[in-house]
Protein backbone atom coordinates (compact mmCIF):
# COMPACT_ATOMS: atom_id res chain seq x y z
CA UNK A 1 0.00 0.00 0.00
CA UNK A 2 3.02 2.51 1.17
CA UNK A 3 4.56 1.91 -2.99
CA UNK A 4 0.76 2.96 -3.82
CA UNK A 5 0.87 5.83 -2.80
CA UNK A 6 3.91 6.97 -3.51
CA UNK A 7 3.37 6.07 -7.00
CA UNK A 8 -0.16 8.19 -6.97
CA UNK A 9 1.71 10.73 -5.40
CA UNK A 10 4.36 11.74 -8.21
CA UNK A 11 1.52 10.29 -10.54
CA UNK A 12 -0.62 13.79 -9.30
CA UNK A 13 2.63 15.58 -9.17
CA UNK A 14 3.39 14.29 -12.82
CA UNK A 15 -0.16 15.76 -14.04
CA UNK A 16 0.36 19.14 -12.38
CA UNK A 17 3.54 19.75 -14.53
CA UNK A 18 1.27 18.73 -17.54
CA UNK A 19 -1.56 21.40 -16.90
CA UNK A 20 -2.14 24.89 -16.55
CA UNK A 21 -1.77 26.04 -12.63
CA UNK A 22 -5.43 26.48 -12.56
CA UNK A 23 -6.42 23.15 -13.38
CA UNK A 24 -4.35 21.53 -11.21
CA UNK A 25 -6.30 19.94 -8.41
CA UNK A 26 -3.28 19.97 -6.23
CA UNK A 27 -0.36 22.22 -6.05
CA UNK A 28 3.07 21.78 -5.39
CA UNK A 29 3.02 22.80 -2.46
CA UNK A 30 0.33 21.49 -0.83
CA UNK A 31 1.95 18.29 -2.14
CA UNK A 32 4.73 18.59 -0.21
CA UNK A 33 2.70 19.44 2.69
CA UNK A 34 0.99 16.03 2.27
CA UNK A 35 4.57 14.32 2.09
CA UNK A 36 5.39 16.05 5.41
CA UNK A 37 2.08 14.14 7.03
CA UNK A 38 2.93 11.16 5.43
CA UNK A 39 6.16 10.42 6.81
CA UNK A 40 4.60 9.03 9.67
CA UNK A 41 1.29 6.35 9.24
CA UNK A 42 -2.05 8.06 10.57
CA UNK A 43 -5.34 6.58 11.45
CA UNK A 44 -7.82 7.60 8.94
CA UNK A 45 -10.90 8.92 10.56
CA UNK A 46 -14.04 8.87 9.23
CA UNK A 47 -17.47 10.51 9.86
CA UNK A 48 -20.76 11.52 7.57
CA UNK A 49 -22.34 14.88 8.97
CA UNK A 50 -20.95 17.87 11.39
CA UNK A 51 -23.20 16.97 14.01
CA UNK A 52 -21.75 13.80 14.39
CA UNK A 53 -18.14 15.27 13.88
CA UNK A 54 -18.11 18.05 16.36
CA UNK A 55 -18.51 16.47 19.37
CA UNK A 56 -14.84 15.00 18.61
CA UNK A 57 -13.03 17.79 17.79
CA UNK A 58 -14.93 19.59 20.95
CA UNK A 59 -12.98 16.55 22.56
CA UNK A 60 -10.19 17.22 24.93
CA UNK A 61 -9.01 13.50 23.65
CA UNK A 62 -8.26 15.36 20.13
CA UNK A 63 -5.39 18.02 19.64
CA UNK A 64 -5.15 19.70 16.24
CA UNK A 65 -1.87 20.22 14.86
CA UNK A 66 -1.18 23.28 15.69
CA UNK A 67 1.44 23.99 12.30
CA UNK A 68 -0.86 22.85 9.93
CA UNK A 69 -4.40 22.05 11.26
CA UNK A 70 -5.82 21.05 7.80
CA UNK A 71 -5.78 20.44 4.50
CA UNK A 72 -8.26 20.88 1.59
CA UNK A 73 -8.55 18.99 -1.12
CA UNK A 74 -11.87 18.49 -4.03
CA UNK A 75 -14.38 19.71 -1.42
CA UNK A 76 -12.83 18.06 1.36
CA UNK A 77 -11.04 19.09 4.99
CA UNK A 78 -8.65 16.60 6.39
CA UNK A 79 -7.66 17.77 9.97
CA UNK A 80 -4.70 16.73 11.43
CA UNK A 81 -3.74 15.74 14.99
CA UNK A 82 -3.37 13.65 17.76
CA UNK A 83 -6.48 11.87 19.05
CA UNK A 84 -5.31 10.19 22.55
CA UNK A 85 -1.36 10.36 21.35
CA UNK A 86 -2.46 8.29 17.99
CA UNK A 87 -1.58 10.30 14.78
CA UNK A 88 -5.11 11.10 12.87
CA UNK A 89 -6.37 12.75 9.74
CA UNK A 90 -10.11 13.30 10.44
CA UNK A 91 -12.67 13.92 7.49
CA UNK A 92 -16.07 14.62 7.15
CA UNK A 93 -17.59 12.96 3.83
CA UNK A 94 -21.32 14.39 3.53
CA UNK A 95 -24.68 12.66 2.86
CA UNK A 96 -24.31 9.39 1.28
CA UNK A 97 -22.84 6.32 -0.38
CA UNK A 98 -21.14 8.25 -2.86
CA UNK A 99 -19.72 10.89 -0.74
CA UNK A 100 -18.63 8.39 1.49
CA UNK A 101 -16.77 6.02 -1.00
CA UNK A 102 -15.37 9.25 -2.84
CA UNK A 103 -14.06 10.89 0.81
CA UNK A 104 -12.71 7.57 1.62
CA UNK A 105 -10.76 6.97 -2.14
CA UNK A 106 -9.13 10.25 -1.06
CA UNK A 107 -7.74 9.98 2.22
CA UNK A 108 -6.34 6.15 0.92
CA UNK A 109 -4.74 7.72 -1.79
CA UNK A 110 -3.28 10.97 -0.58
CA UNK A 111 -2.54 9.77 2.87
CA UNK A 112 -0.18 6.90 4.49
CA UNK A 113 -3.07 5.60 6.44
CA UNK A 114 -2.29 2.80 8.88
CA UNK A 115 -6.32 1.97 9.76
CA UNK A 116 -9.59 3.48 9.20
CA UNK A 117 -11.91 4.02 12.31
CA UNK A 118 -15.45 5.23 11.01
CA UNK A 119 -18.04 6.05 13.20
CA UNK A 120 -21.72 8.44 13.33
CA UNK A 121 -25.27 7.20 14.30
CA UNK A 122 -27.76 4.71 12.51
CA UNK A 123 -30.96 3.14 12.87
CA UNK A 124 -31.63 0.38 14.96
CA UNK A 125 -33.02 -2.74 13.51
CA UNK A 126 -32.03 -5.20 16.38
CA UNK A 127 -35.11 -5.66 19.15
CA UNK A 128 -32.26 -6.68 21.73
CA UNK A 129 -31.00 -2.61 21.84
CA UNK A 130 -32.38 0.83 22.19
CA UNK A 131 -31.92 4.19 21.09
CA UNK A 132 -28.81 5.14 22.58
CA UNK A 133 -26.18 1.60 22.38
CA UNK A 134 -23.39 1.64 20.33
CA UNK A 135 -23.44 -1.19 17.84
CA UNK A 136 -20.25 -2.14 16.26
CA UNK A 137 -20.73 -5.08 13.27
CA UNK A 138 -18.92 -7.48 12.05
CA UNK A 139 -19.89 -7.54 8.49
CA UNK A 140 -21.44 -4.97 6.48
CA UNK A 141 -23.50 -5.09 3.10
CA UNK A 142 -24.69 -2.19 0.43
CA UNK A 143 -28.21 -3.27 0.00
CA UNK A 144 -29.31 -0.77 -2.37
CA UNK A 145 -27.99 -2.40 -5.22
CA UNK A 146 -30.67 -4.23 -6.80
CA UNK A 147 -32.13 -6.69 -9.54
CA UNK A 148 -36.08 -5.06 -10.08
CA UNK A 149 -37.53 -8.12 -12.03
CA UNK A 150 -40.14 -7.57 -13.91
CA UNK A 151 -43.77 -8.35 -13.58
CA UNK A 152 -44.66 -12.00 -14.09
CA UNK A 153 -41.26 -13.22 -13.53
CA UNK A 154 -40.75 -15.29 -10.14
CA UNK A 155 -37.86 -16.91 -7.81
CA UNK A 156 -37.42 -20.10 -10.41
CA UNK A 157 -36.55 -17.38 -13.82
CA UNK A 158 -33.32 -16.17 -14.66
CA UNK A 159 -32.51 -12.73 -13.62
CA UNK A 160 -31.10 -10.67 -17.08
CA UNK A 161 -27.80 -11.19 -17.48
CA UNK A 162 -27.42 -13.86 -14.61
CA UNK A 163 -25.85 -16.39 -17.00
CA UNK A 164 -22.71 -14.05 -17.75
CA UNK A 165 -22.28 -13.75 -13.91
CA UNK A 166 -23.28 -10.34 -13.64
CA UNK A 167 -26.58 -10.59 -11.33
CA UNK A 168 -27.30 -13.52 -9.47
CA UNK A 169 -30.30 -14.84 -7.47
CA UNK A 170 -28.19 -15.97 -4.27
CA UNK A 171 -28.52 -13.43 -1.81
CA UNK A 172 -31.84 -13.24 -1.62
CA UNK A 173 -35.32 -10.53 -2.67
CA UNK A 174 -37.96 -8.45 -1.43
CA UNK A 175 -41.24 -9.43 -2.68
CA UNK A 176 -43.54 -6.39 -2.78
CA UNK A 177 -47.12 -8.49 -2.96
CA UNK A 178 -45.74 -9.41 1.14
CA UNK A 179 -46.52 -5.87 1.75
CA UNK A 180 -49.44 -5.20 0.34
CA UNK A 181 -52.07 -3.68 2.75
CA UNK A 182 -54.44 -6.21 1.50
CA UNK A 183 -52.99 -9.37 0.40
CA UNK A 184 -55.99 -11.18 -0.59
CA UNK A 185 -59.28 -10.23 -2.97
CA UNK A 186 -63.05 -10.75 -1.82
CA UNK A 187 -62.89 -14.36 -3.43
CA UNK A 188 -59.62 -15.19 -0.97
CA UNK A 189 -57.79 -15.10 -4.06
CA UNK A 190 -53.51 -14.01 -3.83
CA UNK A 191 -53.33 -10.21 -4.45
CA UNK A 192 -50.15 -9.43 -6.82
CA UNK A 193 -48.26 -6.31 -6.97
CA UNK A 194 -47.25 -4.54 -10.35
CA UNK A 195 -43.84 -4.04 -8.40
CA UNK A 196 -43.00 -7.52 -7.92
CA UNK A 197 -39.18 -8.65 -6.66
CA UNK A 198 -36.35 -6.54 -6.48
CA UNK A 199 -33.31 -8.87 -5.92
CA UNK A 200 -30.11 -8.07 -3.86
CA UNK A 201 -26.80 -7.71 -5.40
CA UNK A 202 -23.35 -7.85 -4.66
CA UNK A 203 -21.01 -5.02 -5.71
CA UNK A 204 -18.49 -5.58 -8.48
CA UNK A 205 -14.97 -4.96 -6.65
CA UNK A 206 -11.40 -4.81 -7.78
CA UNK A 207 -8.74 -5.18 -5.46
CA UNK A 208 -5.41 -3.96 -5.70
CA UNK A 209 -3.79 -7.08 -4.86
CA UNK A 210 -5.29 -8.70 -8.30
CA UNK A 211 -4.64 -7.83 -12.34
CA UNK A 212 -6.38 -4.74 -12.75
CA UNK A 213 -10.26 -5.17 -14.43
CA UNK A 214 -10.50 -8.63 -12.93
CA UNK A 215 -14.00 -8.22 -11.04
CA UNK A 216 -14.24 -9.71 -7.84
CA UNK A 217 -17.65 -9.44 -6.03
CA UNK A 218 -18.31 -8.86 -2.36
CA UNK A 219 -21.84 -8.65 -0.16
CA UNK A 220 -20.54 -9.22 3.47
CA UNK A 221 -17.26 -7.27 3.53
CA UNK A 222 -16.08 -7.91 7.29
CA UNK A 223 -13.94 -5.42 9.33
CA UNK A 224 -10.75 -6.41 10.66
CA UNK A 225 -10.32 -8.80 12.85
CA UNK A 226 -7.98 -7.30 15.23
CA UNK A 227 -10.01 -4.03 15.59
CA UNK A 228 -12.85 -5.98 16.09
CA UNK A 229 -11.34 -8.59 19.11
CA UNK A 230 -10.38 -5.21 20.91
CA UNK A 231 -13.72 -3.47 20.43
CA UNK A 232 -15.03 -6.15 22.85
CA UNK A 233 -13.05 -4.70 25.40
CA UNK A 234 -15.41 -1.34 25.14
CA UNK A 235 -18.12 -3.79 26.03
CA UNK A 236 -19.81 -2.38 30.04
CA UNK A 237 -18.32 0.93 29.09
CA UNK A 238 -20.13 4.04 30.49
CA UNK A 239 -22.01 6.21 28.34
CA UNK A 240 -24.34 8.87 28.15
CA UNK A 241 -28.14 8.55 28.87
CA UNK A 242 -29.48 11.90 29.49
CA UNK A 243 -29.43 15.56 27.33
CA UNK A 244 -28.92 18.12 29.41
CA UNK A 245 -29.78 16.21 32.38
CA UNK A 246 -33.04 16.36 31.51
CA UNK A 247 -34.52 14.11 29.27
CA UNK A 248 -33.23 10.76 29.40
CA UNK A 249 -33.26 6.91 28.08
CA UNK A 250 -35.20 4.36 29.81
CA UNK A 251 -32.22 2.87 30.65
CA UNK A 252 -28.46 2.99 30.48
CA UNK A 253 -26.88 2.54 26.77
CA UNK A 254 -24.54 -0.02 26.28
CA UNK A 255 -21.73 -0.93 23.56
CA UNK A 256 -22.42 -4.20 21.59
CA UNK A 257 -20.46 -6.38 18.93
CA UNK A 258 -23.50 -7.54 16.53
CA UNK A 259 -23.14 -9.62 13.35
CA UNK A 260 -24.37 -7.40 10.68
CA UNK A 261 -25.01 -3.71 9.41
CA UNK A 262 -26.49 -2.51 6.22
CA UNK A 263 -25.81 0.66 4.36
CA UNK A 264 -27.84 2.14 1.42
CA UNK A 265 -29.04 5.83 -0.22
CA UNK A 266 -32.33 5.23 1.86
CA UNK A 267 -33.38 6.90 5.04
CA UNK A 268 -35.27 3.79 6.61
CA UNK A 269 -37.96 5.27 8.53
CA UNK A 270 -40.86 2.24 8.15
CA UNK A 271 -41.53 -0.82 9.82
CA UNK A 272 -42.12 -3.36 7.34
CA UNK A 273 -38.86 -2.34 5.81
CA UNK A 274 -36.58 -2.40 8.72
CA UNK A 275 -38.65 -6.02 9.81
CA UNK A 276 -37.64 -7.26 6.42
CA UNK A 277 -33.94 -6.34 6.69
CA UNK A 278 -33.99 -7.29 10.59
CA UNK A 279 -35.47 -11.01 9.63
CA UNK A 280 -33.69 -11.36 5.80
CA UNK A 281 -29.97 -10.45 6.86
CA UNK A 282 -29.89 -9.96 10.77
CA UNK A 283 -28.57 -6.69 10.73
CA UNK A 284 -28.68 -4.38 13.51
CA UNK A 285 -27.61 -0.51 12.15
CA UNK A 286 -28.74 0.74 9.30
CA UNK A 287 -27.27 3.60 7.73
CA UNK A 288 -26.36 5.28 4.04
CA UNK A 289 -22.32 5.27 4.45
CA UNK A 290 -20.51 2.50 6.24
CA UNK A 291 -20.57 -0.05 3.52
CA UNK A 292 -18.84 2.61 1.62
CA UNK A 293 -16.18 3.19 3.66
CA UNK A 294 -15.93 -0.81 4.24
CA UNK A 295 -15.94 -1.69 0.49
CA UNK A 296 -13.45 0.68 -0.15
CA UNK A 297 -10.68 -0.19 2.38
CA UNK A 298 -11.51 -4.01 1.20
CA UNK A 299 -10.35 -3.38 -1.71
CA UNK A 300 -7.54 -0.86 -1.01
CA UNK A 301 -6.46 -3.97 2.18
CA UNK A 302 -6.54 -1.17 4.44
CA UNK A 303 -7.74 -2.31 8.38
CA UNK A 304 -11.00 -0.71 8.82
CA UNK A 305 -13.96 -0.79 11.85
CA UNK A 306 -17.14 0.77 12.00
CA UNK A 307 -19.00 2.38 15.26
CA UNK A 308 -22.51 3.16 15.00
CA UNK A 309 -24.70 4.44 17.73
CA UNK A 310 -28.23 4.33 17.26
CA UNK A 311 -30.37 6.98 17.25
CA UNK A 312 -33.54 5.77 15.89
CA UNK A 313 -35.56 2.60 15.08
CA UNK A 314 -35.82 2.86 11.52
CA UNK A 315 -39.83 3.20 11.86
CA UNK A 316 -39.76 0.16 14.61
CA UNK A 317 -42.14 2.66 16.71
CA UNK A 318 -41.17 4.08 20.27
CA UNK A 319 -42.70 4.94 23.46
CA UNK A 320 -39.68 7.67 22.76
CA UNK A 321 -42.02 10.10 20.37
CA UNK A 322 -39.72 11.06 17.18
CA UNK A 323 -36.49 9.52 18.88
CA UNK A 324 -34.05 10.30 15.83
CA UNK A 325 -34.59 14.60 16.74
CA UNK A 326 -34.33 13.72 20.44
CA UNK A 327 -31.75 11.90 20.19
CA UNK A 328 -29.39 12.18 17.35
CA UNK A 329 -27.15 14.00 19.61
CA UNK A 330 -27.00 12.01 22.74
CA UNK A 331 -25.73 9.09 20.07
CA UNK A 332 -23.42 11.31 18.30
CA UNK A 333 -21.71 11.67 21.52
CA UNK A 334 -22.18 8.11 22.51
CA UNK A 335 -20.47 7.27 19.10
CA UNK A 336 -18.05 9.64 20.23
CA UNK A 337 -16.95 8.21 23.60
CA UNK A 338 -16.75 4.56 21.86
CA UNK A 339 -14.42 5.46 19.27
CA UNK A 340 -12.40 7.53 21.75
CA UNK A 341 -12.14 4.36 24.25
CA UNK A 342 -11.07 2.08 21.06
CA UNK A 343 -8.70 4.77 19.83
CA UNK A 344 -6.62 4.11 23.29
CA UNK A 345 -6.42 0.12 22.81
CA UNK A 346 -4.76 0.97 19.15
CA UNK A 347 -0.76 1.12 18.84
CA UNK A 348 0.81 4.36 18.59
């Protein structure tokens, strides 16, 4: 990975010589800059929205380098500095699967990144937790890449294109007619729906250990294994239950290590959906920018871990009216104190 980016890195420098000063995305000297930070590895950290960002640079755990505390580059601030003695480059990626994967790309290939810790809130699909627990997977899956079949067309057809292996019918679908507020007629005859099946995908990867434009694919992608043994270790941690001392969770949140978490471009904020997903693939958060981050350090081989606190049920209904305003920010900060406490188990 270290000859990677090295070799991007007079690759950019290369392509500035070749352009006008203008339409060079990175300048000389901010290149040398980045060569300065790269002499020693960082921890890449990585986190959607300010909300959820803020509360970590309010941290007295994080100290910004005081010569340079940033650097921007396409749209994006990398700050650097120490977050409990461990070298990190935080950035914020925005709204999305596509901001997140793009956000990612960049800090991988501008930066000597050692590990990537990313953490924010999520929906909770898991009937074991509550708003408020920190849920750190194992796995994680894009499930918003889909098959829609069309009408007529059931489990036992061929999805298009299935026979040159580019869909396939092995992970699974979401039957629409299951849904239906009425499933049968008058005559207790099957009621179908003009929607019919979409079916689950896996995403087409290419890692950079293989010949270049040899497609891999991946659903699960799992984190690494020796983040994930110490993350148990955050397991009976303290964290917060109350804003402002005032309104607070029925009980204290915890930290758990669950199997799976699910990312797509959805907001999940209904019941049948988040039952489906919950029953289908046993996930727990559900969010729009971990699998990402996750499919793009698979591929790149960089260590990677994900911390989630949950903010919401995903439309699982609350005795907690509108949890996800209430309490987005008591998880932010409970996302927060996790990553902080797994930041100090980490080698300097």
């Amino acid at each position: 990975m270290r000859v990677f980016l090295k070799i991007f890195g007079w690759f950019v420098v290369g392509l500035c010589f070749l352009v006008t000063r203008g339409e060079c995305m990175i300048s000389r000297s901010l290149l040398k800059e980045i060569e300065k930070v790269n002499k020693v590895g960082s921890y890449g950290v990585v986190v959607p929205n300010s909300f959820e960002m803020n509360p970590l640079l309010q941290s007295s755990s994080f100290v910004a380098n005081k010569k340079r505390p940033y650097i921007d580059i396409s749209g994006r601030r990398f700050r650097l500095g120490t977050l409990e003695n461990r070298k990190v480059i935080i950035v914020m990626t925005g709204l999305g699967m596509v901001n997140a994967g793009i956000t990612t790309q960049l800090l991988l290939s501008l930066f000597n990144v050692i590990g990537v810790l990313h953490f924010g809130i999520a929906g909770n699909a898991n009937s074991e937790l509550e708003v408020g627990d920190v849920a750190i997977p194992e796995f994680w899956a894009h499930t918003g890449l889909w098959v829609w079949q069309r009408y007529g067309e059931g489990s036992e057809n061929e999805l298009p294109l299935e026979s040159n292996g580019d869909y396939t019918r092995s992970i699974g679908y979401l039957k629409f007619s299951d849904y239906n507020n009425d499933t049968t007629t008058q005559n207790n005859e099957f009621k179908d729906n003009l929607l019919n099946n979409v079916w689950y995908q896996p995403e087409e990867i290419f890692p950079i250990n293989t010949k270049p434009e040899t497609r891999q694919h991946a659903f699960w992608v799992p984190v690494d294994n020796n983040y994930f043994a110490l993350s148990k270790q955050l397991e009976g941690m303290e964290l917060e239950r109350c804003i402002n001392g005032t309104m607070c969770l029925p009980r204290a949140p915890k930290v758990a290590r669950v199997e799976r978490g699910v990312s797509a471009n959805i907001f999940v904020d209904n019941a049948a959906y988040r039952n489906f997903l919950s029953s289908k693939f046993n996930v727990t958060p559900i969010d729009m920018e971990s699998a990402a981050v996750a499919l793009i350090c698979y591929q790149q081989k960089i260590p990677f871990i994900v911390i989630r606190a949950l903010s919401d049920l995903a439309g699982g209904g609350s005795a907690i009216s509108n949890e996800a305003s209430s309490f987005a920010p008591l998880a932010a900060q409970n996302a927060v104190a996790a990553l902080v406490k797994l930041v100090q188990l980490l080698p300097l």
